[in-house]
Protein backbone atom coordinates (compact mmCIF):
# COMPACT_ATOMS: atom_id res chain seq x y z
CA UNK A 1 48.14 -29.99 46.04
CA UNK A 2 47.01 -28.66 42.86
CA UNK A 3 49.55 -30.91 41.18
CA UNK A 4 47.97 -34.12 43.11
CA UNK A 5 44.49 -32.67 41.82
CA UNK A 6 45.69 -32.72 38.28
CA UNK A 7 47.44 -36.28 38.09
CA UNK A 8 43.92 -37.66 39.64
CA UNK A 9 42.12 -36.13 36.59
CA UNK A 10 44.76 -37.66 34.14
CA UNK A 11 44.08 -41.06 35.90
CA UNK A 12 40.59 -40.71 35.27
CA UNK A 13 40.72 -39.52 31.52
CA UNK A 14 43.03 -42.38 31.26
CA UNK A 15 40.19 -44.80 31.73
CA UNK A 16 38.20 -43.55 28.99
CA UNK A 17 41.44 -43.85 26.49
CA UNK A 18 41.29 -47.62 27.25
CA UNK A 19 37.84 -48.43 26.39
CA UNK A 20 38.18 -46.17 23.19
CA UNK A 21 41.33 -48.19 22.55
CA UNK A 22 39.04 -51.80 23.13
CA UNK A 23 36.75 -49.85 21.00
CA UNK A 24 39.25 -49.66 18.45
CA UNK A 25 41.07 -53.12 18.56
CA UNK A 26 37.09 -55.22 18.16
CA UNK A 27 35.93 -52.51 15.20
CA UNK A 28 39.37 -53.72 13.81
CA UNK A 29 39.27 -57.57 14.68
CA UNK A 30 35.70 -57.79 13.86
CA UNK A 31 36.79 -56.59 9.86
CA UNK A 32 39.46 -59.11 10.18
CA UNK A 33 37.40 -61.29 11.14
CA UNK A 34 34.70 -60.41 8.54
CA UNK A 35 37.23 -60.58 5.49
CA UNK A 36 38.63 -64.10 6.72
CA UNK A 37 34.98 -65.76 6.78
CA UNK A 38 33.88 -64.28 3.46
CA UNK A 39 37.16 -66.03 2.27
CA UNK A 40 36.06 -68.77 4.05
CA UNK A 41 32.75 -68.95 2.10
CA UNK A 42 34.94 -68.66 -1.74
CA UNK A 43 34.90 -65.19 -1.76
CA UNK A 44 38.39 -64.04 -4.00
CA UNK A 45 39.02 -67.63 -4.20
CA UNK A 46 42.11 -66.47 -6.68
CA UNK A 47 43.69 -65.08 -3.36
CA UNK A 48 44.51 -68.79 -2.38
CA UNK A 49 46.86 -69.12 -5.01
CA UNK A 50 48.60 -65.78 -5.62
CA UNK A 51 52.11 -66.44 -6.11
CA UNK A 52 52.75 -63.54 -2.83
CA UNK A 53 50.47 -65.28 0.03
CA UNK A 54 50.18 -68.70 0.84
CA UNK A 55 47.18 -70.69 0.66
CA UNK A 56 46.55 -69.92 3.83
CA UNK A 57 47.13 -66.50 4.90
CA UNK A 58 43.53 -65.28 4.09
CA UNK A 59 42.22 -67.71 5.85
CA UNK A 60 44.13 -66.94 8.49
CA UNK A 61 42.39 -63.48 8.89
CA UNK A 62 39.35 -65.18 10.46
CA UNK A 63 41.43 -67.03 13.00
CA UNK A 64 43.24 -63.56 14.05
CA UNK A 65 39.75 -61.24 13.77
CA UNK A 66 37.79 -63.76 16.07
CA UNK A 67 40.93 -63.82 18.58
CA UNK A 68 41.50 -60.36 18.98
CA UNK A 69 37.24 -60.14 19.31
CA UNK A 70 37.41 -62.63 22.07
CA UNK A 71 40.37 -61.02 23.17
CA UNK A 72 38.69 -57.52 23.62
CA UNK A 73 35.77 -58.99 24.70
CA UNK A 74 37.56 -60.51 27.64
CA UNK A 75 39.45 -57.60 28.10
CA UNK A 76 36.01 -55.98 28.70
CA UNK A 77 35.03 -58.77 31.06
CA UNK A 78 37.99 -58.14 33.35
CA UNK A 79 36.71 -54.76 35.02
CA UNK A 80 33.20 -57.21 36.71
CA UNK A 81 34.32 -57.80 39.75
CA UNK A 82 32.41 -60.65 40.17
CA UNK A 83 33.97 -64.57 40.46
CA UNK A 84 31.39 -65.44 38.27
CA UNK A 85 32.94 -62.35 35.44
CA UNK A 86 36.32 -63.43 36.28
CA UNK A 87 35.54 -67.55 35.07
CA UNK A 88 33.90 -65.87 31.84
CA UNK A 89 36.96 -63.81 31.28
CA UNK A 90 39.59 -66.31 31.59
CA UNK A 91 37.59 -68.60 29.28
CA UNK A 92 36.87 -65.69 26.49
CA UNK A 93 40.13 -64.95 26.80
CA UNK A 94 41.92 -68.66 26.63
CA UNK A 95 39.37 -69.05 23.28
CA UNK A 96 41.01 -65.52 22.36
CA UNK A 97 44.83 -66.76 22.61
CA UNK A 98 43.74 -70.32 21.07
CA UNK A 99 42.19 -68.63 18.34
CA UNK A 100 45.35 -66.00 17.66
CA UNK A 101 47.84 -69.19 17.79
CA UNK A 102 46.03 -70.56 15.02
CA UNK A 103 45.50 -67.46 12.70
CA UNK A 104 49.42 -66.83 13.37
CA UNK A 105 50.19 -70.81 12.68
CA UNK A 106 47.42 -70.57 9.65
CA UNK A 107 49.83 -67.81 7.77
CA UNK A 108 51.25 -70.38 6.57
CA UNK A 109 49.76 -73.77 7.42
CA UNK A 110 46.20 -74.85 8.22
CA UNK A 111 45.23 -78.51 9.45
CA UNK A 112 43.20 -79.96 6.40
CA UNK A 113 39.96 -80.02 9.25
CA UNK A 114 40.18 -75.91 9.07
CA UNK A 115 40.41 -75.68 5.47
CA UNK A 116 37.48 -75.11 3.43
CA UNK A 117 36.17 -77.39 0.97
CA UNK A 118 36.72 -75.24 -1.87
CA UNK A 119 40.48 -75.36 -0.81
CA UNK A 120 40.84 -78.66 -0.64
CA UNK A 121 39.50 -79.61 -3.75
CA UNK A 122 41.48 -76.97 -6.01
CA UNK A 123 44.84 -78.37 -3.91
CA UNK A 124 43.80 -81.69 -5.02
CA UNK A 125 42.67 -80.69 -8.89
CA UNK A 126 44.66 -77.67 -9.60
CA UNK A 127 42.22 -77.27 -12.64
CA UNK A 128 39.52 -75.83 -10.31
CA UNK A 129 41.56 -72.73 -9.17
CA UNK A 130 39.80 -69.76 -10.21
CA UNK A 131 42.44 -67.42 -12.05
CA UNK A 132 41.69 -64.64 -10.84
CA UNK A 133 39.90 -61.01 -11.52
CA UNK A 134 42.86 -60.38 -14.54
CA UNK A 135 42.12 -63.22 -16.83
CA UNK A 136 39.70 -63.65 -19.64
CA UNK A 137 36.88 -66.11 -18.96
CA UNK A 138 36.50 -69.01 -21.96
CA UNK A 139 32.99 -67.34 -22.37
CA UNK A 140 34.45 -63.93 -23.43
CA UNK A 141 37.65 -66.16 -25.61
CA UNK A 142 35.27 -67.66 -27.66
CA UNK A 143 33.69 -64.30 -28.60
CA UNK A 144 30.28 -64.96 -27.53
């Protein structure tokens, strides 16, 4: 008996262990997810042309953070109960995979709708790539 008594508590400390590890996975995604859109807005533009990454694989961060957000969110959903919680958590979590398929397909392609503009123009004039944190600007060349 006292072994049945001690399994039950297990099961129940188990519980908590999951929504820590939810906890865990969306403090995660969301800095994904934060990184990806500040790359989004031209932040370390230089990162889109390292010779390691691709263009894309920055980028891609965003498309992975917000599907492992939606993800966790809908993970959340499941435990409602409710048919109402069950519709929102199969949507959330449909928008979750969708959103994972493209940040794993955007490591190392993006559809030219899903790239920023700032992309696209330095793929079509490769004169507009910022170099890079390393490299001397022509203000500091010419000595001024």
């Amino acid at each position: 008996m006292e072994l049945a008594v001690r399994l039950t508590a297990a099961g129940q400390d188990a519980g908590t262990t999951d929504r820590s590890g939810l906890l865990v996975a969306l403090v995660c995604s969301a800095v994904l997810l934060a990184v990806g859109v500040a790359h989004y807005r031209g932040a370390a533009r230089w990162l889109a042309h390292w010779g390691i990454l691709s263009e894309y694989t920055v980028l891609a961060l965003a498309w992975l953070g917000a599907g492992g957000v939606l993800s966790t969110v809908a993970l959340w959903l499941a435990d409602g109960g409710s048919t109402a919680s069950d519709v929102l958590t199969v949507v959330v979590g449909v928008a979750g995979l969708a959103a994972g398929l493209v940040g794993v397909v955007g490591v190392v392609w993006l559809p030219r709708g899903l790239r920023p503009r700032w992309l696209r123009d330095s793929q079509a004039d490769p004169s507009l790539r910022d170099p890079g944190p390393g490299t001397r600007s022509e203000h500091r060349r010419s000595g001024r």
